[in-house]
C-alpha atoms as a PDB file:
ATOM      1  CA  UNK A   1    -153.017 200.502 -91.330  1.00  0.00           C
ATOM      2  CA  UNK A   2    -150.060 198.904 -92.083  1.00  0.00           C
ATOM      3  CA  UNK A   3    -148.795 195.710 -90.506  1.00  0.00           C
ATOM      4  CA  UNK A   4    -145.987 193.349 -89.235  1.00  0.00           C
ATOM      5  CA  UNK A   5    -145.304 190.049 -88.434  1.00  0.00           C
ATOM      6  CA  UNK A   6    -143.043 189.984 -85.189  1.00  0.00           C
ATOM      7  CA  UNK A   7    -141.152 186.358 -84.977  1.00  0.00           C
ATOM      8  CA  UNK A   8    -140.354 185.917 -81.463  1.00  0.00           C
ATOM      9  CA  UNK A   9    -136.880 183.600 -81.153  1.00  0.00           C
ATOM     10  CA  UNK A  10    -136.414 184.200 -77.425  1.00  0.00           C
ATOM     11  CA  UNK A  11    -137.443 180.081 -76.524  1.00  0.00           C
ATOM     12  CA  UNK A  12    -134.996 178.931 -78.951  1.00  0.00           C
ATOM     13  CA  UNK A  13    -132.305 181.415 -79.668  1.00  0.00           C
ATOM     14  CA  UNK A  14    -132.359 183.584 -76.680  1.00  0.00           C
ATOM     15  CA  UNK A  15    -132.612 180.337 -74.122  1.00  0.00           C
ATOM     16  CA  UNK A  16    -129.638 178.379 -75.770  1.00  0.00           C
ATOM     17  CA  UNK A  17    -126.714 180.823 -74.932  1.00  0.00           C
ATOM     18  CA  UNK A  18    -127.777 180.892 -71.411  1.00  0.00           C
ATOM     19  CA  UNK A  19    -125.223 179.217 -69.190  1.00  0.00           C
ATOM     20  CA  UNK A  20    -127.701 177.519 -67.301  1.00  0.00           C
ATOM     21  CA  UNK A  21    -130.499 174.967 -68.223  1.00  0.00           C
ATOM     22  CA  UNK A  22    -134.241 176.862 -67.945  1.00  0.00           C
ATOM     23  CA  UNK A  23    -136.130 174.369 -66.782  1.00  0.00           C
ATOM     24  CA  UNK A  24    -139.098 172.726 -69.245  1.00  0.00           C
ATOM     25  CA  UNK A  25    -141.920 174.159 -66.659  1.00  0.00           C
ATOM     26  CA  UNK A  26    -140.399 177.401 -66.964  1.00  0.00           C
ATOM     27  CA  UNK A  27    -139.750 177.296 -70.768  1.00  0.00           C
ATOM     28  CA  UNK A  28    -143.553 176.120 -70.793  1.00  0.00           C
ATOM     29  CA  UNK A  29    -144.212 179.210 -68.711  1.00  0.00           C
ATOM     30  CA  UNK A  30    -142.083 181.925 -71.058  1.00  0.00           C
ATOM     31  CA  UNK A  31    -144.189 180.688 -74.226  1.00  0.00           C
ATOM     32  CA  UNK A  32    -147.760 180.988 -72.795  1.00  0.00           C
ATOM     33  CA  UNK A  33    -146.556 184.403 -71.457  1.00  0.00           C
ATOM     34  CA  UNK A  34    -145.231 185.449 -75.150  1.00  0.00           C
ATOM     35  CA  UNK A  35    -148.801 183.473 -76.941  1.00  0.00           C
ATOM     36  CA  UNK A  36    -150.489 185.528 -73.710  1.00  0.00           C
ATOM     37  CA  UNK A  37    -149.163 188.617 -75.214  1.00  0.00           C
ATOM     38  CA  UNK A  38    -150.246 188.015 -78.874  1.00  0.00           C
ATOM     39  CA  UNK A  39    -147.256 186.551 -80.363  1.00  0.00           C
ATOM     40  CA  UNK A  40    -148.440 184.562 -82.791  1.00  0.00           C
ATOM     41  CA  UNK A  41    -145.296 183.377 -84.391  1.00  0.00           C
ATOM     42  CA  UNK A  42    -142.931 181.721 -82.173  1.00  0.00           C
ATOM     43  CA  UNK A  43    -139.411 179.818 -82.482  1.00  0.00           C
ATOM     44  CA  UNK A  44    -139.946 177.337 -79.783  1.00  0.00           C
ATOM     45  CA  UNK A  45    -136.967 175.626 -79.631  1.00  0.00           C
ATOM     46  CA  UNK A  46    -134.617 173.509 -81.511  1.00  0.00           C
ATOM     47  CA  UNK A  47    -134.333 169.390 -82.225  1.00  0.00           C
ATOM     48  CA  UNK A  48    -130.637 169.154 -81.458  1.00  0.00           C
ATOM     49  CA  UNK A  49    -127.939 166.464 -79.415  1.00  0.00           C
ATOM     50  CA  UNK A  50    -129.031 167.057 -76.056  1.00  0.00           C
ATOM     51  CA  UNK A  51    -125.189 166.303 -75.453  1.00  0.00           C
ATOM     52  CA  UNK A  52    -124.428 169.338 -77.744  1.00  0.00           C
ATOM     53  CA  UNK A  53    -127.090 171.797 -76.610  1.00  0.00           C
ATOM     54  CA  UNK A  54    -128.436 170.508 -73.086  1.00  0.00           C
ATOM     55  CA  UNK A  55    -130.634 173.810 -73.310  1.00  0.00           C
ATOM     56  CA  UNK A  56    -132.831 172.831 -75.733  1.00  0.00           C
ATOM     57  CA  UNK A  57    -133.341 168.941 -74.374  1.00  0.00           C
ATOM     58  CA  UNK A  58    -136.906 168.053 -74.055  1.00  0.00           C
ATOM     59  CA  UNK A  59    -138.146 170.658 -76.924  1.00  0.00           C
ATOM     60  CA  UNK A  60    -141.081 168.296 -77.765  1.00  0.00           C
ATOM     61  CA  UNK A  61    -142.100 168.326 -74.456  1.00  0.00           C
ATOM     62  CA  UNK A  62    -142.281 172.063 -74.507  1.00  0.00           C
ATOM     63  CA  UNK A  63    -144.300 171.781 -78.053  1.00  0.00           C
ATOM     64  CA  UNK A  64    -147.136 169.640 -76.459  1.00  0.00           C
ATOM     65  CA  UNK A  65    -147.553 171.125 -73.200  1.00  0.00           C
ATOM     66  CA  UNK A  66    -147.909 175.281 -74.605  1.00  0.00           C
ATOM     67  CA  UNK A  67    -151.076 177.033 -75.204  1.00  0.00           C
ATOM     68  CA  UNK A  68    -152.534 176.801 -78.112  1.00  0.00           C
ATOM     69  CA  UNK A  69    -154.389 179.598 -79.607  1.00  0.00           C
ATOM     70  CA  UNK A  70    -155.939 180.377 -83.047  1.00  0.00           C
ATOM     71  CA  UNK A  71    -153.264 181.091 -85.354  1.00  0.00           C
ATOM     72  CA  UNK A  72    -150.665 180.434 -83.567  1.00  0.00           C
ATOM     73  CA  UNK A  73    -147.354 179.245 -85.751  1.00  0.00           C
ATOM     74  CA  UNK A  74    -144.592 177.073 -83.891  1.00  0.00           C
ATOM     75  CA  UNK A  75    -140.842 176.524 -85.786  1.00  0.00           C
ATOM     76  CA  UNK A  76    -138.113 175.008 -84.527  1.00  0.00           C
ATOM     77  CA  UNK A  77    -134.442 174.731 -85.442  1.00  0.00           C
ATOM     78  CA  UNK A  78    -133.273 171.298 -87.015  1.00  0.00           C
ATOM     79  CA  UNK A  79    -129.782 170.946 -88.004  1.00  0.00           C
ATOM     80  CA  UNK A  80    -130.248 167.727 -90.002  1.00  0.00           C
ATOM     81  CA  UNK A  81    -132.205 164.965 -90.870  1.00  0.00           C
ATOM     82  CA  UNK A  82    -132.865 163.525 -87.885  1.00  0.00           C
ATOM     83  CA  UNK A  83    -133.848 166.753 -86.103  1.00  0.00           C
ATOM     84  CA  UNK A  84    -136.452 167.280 -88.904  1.00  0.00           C
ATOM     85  CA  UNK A  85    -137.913 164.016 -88.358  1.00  0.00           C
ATOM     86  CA  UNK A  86    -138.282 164.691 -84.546  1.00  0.00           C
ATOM     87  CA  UNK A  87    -139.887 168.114 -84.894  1.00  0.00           C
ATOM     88  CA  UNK A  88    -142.247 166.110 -87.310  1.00  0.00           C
ATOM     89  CA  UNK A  89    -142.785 163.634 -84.757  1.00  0.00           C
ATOM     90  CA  UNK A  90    -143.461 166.813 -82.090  1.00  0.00           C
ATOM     91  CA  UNK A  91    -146.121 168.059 -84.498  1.00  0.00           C
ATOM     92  CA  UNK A  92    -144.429 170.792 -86.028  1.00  0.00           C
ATOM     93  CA  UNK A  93    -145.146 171.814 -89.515  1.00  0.00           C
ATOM     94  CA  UNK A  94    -142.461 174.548 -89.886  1.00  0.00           C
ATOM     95  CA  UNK A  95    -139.048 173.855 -89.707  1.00  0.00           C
ATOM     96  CA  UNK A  96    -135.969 176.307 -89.968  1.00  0.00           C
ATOM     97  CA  UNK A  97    -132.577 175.193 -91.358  1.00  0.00           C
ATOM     98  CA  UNK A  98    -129.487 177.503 -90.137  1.00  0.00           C
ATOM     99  CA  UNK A  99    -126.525 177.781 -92.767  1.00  0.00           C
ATOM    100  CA  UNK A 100    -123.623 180.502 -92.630  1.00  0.00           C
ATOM    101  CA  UNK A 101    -123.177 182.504 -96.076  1.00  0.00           C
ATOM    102  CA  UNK A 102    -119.427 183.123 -94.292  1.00  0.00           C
ATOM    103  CA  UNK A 103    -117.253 179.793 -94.697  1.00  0.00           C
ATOM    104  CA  UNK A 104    -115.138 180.720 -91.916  1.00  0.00           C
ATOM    105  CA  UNK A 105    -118.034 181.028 -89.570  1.00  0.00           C
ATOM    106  CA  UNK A 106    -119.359 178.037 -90.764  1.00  0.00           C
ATOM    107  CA  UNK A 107    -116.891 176.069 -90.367  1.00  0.00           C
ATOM    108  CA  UNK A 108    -116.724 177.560 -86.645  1.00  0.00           C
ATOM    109  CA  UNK A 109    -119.860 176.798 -86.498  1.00  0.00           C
ATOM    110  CA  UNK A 110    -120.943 173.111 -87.954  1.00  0.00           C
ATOM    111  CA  UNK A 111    -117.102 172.047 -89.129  1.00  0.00           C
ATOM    112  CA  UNK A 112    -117.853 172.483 -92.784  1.00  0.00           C
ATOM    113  CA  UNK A 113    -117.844 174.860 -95.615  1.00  0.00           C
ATOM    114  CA  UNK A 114    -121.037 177.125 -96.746  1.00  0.00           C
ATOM    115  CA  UNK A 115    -121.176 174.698-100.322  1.00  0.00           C
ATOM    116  CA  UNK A 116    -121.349 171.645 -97.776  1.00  0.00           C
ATOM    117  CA  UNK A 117    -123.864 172.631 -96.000  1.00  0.00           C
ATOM    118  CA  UNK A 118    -125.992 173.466 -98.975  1.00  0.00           C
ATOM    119  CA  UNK A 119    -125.550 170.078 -99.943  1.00  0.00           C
ATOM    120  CA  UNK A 120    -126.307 168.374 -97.099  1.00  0.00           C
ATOM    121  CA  UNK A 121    -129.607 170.850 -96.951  1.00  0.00           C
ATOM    122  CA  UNK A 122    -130.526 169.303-100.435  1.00  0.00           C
ATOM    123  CA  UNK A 123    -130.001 166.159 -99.147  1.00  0.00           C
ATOM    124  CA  UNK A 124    -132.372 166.620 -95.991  1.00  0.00           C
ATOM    125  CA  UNK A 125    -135.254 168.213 -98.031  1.00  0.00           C
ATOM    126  CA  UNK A 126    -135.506 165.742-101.034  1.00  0.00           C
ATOM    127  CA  UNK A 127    -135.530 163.392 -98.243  1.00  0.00           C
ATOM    128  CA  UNK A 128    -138.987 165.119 -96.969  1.00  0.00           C
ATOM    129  CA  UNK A 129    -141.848 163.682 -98.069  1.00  0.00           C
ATOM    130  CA  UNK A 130    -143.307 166.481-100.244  1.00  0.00           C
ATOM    131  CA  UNK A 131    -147.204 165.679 -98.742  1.00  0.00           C
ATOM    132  CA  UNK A 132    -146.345 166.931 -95.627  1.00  0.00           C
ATOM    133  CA  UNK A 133    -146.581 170.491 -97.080  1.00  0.00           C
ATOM    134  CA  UNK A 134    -143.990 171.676 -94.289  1.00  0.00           C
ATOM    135  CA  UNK A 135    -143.031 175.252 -94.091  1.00  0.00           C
ATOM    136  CA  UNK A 136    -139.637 176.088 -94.383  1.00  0.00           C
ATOM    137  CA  UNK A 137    -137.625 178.621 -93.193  1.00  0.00           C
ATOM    138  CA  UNK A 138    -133.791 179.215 -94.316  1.00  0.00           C
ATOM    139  CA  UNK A 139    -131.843 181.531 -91.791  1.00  0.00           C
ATOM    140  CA  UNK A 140    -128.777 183.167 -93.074  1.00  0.00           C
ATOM    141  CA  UNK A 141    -126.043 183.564 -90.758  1.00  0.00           C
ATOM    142  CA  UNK A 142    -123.435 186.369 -91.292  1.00  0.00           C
ATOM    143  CA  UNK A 143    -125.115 187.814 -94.255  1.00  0.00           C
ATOM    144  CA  UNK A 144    -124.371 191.242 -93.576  1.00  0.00           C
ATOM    145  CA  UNK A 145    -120.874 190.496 -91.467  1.00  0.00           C
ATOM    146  CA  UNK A 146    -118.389 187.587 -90.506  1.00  0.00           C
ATOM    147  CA  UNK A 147    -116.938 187.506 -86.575  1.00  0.00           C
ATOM    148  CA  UNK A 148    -113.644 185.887 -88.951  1.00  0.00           C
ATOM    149  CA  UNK A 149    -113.539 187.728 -91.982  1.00  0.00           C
ATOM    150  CA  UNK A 150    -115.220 190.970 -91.848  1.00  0.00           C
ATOM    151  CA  UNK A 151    -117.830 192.674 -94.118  1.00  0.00           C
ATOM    152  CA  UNK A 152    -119.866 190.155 -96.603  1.00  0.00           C
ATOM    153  CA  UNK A 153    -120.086 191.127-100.110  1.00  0.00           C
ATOM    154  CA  UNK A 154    -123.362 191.464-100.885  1.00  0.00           C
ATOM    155  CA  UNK A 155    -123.076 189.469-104.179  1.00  0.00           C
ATOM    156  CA  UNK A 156    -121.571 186.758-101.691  1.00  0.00           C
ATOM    157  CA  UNK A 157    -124.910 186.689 -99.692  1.00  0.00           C
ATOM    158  CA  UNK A 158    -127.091 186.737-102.829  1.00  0.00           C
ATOM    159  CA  UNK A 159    -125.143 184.033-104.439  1.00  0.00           C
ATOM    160  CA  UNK A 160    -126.139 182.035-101.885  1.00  0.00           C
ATOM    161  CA  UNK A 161    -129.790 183.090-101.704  1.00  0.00           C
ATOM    162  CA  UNK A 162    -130.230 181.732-105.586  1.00  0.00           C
ATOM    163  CA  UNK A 163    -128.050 178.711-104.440  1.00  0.00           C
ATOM    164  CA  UNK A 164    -130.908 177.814-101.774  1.00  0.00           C
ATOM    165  CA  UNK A 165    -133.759 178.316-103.694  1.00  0.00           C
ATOM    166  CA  UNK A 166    -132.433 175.987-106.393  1.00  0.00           C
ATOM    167  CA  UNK A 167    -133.144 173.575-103.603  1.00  0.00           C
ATOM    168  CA  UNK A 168    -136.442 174.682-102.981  1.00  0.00           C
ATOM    169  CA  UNK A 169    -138.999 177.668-103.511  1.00  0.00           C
ATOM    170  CA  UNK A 170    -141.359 179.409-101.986  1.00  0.00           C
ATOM    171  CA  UNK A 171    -139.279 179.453 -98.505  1.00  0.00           C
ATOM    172  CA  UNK A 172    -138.851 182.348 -95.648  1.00  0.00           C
ATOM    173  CA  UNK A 173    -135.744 183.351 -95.957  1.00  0.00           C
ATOM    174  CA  UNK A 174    -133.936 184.923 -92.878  1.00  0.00           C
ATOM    175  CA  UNK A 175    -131.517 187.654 -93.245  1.00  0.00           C
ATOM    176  CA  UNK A 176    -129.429 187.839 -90.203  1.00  0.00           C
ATOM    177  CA  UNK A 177    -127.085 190.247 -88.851  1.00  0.00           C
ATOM    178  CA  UNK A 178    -124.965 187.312 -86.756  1.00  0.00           C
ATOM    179  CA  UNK A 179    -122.647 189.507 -85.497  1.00  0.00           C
ATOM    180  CA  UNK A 180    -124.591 192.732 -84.813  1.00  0.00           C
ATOM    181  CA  UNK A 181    -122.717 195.047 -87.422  1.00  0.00           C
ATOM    182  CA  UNK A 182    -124.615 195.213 -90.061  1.00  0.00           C
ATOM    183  CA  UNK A 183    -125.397 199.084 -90.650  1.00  0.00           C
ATOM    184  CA  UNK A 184    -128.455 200.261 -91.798  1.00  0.00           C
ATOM    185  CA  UNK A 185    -127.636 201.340 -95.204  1.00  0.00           C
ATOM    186  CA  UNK A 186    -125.791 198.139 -95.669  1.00  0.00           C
ATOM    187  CA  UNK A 187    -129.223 196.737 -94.521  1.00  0.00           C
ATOM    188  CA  UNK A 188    -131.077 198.306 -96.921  1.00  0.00           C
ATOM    189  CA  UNK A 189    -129.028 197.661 -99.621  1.00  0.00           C
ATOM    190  CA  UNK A 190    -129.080 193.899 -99.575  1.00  0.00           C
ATOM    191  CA  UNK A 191    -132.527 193.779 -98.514  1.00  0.00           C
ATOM    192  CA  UNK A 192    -133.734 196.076-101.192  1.00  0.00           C
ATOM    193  CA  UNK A 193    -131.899 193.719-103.882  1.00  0.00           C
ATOM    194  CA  UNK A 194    -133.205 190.207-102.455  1.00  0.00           C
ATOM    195  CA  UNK A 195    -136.487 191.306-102.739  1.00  0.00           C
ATOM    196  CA  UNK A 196    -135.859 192.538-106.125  1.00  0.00           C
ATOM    197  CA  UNK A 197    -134.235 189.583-107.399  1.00  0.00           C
ATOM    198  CA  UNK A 198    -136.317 186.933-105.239  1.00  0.00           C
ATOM    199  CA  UNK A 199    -139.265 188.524-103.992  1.00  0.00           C
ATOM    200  CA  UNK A 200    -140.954 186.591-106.124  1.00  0.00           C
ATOM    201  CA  UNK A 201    -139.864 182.897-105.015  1.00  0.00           C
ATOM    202  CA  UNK A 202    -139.113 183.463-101.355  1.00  0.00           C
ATOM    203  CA  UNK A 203    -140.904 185.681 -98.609  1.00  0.00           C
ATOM    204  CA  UNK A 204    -137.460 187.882 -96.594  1.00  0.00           C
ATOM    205  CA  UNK A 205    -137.282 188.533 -93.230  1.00  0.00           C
ATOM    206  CA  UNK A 206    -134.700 190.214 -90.918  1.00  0.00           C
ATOM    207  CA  UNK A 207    -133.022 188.919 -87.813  1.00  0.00           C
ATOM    208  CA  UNK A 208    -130.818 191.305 -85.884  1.00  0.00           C
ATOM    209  CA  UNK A 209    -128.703 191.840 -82.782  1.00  0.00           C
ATOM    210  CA  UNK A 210    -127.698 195.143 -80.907  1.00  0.00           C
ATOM    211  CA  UNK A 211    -124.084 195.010 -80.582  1.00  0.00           C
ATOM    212  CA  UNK A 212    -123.383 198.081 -82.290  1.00  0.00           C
ATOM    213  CA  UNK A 213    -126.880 200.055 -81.362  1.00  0.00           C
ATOM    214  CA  UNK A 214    -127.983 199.782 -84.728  1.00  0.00           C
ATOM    215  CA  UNK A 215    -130.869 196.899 -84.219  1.00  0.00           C
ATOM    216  CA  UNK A 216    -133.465 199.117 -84.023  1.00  0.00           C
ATOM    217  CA  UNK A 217    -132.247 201.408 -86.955  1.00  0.00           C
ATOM    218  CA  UNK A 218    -131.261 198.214 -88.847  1.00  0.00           C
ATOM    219  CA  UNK A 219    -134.926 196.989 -88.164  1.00  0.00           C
ATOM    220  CA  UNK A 220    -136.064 200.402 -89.879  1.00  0.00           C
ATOM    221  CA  UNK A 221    -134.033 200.202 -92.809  1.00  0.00           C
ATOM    222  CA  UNK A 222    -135.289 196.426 -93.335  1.00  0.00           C
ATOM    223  CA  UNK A 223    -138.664 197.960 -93.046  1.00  0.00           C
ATOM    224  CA  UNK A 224    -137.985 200.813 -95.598  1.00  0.00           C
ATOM    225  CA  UNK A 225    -136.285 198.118 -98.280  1.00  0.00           C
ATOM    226  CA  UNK A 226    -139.492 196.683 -97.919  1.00  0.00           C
ATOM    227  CA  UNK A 227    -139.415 193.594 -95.581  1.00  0.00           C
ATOM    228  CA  UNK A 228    -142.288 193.215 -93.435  1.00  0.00           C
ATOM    229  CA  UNK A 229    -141.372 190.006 -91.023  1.00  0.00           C
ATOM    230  CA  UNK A 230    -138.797 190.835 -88.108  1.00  0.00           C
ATOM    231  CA  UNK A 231    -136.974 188.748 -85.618  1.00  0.00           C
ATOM    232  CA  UNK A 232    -136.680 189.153 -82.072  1.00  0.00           C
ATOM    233  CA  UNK A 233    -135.977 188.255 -78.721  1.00  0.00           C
ATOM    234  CA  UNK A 234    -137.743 188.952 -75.808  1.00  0.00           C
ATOM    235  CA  UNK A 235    -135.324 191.012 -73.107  1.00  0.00           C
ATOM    236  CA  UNK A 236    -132.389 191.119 -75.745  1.00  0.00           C
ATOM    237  CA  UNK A 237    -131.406 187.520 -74.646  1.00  0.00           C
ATOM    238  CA  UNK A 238    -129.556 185.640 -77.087  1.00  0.00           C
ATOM    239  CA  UNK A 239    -126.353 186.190 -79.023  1.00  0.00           C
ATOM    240  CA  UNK A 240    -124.129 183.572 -81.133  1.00  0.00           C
ATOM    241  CA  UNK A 241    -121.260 181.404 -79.070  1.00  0.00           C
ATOM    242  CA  UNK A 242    -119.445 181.745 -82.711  1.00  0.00           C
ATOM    243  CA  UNK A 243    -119.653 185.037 -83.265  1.00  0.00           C
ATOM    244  CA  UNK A 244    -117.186 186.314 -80.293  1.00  0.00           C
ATOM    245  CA  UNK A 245    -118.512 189.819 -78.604  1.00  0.00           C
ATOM    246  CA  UNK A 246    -121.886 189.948 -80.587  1.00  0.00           C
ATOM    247  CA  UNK A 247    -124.471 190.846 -78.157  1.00  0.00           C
ATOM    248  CA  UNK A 248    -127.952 189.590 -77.681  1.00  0.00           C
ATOM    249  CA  UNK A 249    -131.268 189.177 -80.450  1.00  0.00           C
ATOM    250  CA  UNK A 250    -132.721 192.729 -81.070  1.00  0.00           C
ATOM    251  CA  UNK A 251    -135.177 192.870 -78.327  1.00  0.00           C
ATOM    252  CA  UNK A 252    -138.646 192.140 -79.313  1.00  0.00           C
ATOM    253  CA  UNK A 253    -140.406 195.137 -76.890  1.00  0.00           C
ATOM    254  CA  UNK A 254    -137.758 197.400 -79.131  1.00  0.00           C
ATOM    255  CA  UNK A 255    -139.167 196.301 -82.293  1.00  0.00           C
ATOM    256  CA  UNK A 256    -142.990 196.595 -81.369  1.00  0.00           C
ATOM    257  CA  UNK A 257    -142.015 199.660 -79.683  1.00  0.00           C
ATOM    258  CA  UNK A 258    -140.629 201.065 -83.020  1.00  0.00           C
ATOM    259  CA  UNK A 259    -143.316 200.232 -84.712  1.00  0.00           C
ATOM    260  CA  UNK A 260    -146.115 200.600 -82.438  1.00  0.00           C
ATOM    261  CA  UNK A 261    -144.620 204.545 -82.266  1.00  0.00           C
ATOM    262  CA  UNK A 262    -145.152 204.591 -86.602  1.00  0.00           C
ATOM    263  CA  UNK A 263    -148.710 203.677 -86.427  1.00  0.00           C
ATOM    264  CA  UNK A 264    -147.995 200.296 -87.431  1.00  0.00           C
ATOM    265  CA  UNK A 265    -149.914 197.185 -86.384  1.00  0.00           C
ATOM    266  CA  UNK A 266    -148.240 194.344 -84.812  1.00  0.00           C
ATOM    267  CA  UNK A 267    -151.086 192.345 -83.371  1.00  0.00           C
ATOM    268  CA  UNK A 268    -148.976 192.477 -80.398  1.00  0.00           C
ATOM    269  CA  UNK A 269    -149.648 193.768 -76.572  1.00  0.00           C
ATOM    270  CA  UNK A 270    -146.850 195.399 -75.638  1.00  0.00           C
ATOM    271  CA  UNK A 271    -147.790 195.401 -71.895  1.00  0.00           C
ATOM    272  CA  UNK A 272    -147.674 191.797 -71.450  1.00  0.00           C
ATOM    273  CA  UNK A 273    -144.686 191.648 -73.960  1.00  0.00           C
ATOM    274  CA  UNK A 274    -142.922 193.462 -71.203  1.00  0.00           C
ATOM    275  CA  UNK A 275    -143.966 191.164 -68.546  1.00  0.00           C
ATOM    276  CA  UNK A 276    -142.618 188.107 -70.535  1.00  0.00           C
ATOM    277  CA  UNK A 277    -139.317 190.166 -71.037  1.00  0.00           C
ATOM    278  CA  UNK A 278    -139.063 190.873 -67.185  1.00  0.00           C
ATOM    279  CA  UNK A 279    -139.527 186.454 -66.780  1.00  0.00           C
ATOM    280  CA  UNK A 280    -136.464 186.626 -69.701  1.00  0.00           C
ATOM    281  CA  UNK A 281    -134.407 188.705 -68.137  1.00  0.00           C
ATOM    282  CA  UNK A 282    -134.651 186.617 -64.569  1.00  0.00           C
ATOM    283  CA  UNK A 283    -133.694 183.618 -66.186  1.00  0.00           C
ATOM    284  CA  UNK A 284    -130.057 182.587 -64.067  1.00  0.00           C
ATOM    285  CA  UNK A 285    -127.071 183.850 -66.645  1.00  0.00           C
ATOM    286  CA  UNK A 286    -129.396 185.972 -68.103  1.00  0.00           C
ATOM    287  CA  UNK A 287    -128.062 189.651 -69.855  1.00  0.00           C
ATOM    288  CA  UNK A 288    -130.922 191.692 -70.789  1.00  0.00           C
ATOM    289  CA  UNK A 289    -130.245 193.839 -73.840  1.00  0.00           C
ATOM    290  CA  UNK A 290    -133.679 195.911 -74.634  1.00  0.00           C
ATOM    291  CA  UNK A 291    -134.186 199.511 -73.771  1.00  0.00           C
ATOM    292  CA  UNK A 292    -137.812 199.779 -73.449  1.00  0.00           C
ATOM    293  CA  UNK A 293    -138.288 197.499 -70.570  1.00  0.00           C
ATOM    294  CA  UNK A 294    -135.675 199.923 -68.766  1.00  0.00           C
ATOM    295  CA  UNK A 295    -138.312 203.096 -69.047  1.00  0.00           C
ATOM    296  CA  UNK A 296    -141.229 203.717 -66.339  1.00  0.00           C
ATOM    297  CA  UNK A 297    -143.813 201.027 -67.320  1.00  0.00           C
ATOM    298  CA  UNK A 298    -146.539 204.200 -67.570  1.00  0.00           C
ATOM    299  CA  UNK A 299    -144.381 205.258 -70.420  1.00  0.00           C
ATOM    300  CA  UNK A 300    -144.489 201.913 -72.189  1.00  0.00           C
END
């Protein structure tokens, strides 16, 4: 049987847009119910300002207190140096850099051009010391679509694929539909090439939204091109605050749905997925976005 990894990002991605602060017990809570359900991969938050992103204050906290079961992978989000030193601190072994292949949005986003960021990136990894053997994960925002400037070239998002791995190989590299536009031929087309050109040096996976309706299909066509590690949030939550009218994370219960429906392993319990999504969508502010969690439970 074929299988899947599922990345769950709900902790991190789908807890920062809310407009209220989840407390840590209940962040605590939502992980052990996602590691309860078999999720063995899971973005558990991010090693920001506390000033800038008050929703992910106290992520170490969170690290230490969450179940820990065998093979169980934590990442979190660090925007600089001084992030990745904290998450190192935490415990944390894998560590996920964000950059925009869009200048416009990254500039939106972190006041400074794609080429700037890349250099700053070098900076922060030669400044890691190599023995740690961290694993590093590169997500690429807008790759398929810019909230400012419309469609990305493919060549645009590939140029910047070879420009990261000149920093480093044998990363994850995230392809991610930031605005939720992406179609799925578009999706298949630059996944199908990436793995092509840089299968070899760099392991792909997709991270989607649904603002269009196309997450799940854009999931499939990531699957087709040959990508076998997905994204997603539990209940849909999520969504970028510089990406204006992009809609929550592809919901997770979606994605093992899909697959679960092709015969397709996912190691994960889609029952229990479903009860984590329900805690998700409760969450004050929340906007659930998934579709499964909407049928009658029997049916799930």
């Amino acid at each position: 049987m074929d299988r899947v990894e599922i990345v769950e990002v709900g902790p991190r991605d789908g807890l920062q847009n809310l407009p209220a602060v989840v407390p840590v017990a209940d962040r605590i809570a939502f992980a052990n119910r996602l590691i309860a359900a078999g999720l063995k991969r899971i973005e558990i938050g991010s090693f920001v300002s506390p000033k800038a992103v008050p929703q992910m204050a106290d992520t170490a906290s969170v690290v230490q207190a969450v179940e820990r079961v065998p093979g169980l992978r934590l990442m979190a989000l660090v925007p600089n140096a001084r992030g990745a030193e904290d998450a190192i601190a935490a415990g944390l072994t894998e560590l996920e850099f964000v950059l925009s292949v869009s200048d416009d949005h990254n500039r939106a986003n972190v006041r400074r051009t794609t080429a700037e960021s890349i250099a700053e990136l070098r900076s922060v990894c030669a400044g890691i010391d190599p023995e740690r053997k961290l694993t590093m994960r590169f997500g690429l925002a807008a790759s398929f679509h810019c909230p400012f400037a419309g469609r990305t070239e493919k060549a645009r998002t590939l140029g910047v694929i070879e420009e990261v791995l000149a920093i480093r190989e044998d990363v994850e590299i995230a392809l991610a539909d930031t605005t939720g536009k992406a179609h799925p031929m578009q999706v298949q087309a630059l996944a199908s090439e990436a793995l092509a050109r840089f299968g070899t040096s760099a392991r792909f996976a997709f991270h989607g939204h649904d603002t269009s309706g196309f997450g799940i299909a854009n999931v499939l066509a990531a699957y087709q091109a040959g990508i076998r590690t997905f994204d997603g949030a539990a209940a849909g939550l999520g969504g970028c605050p510089f990406a204006p009218g992009a809609s929550g994370n592809t919901a997770t219960e979606d994605i093992v749905n899909l697959f679960h429906g092709m015969g397709i392993d996912t190691g994960v319990n889609l029952p229990r997925l479903l009860e984590a999504a329900d805690m998700a969508a409760g969450f004050p502010g929340a906007i659930p976005g998934s579709h499964i969690r909407l049928l009658p439970r029997q049916a799930a």
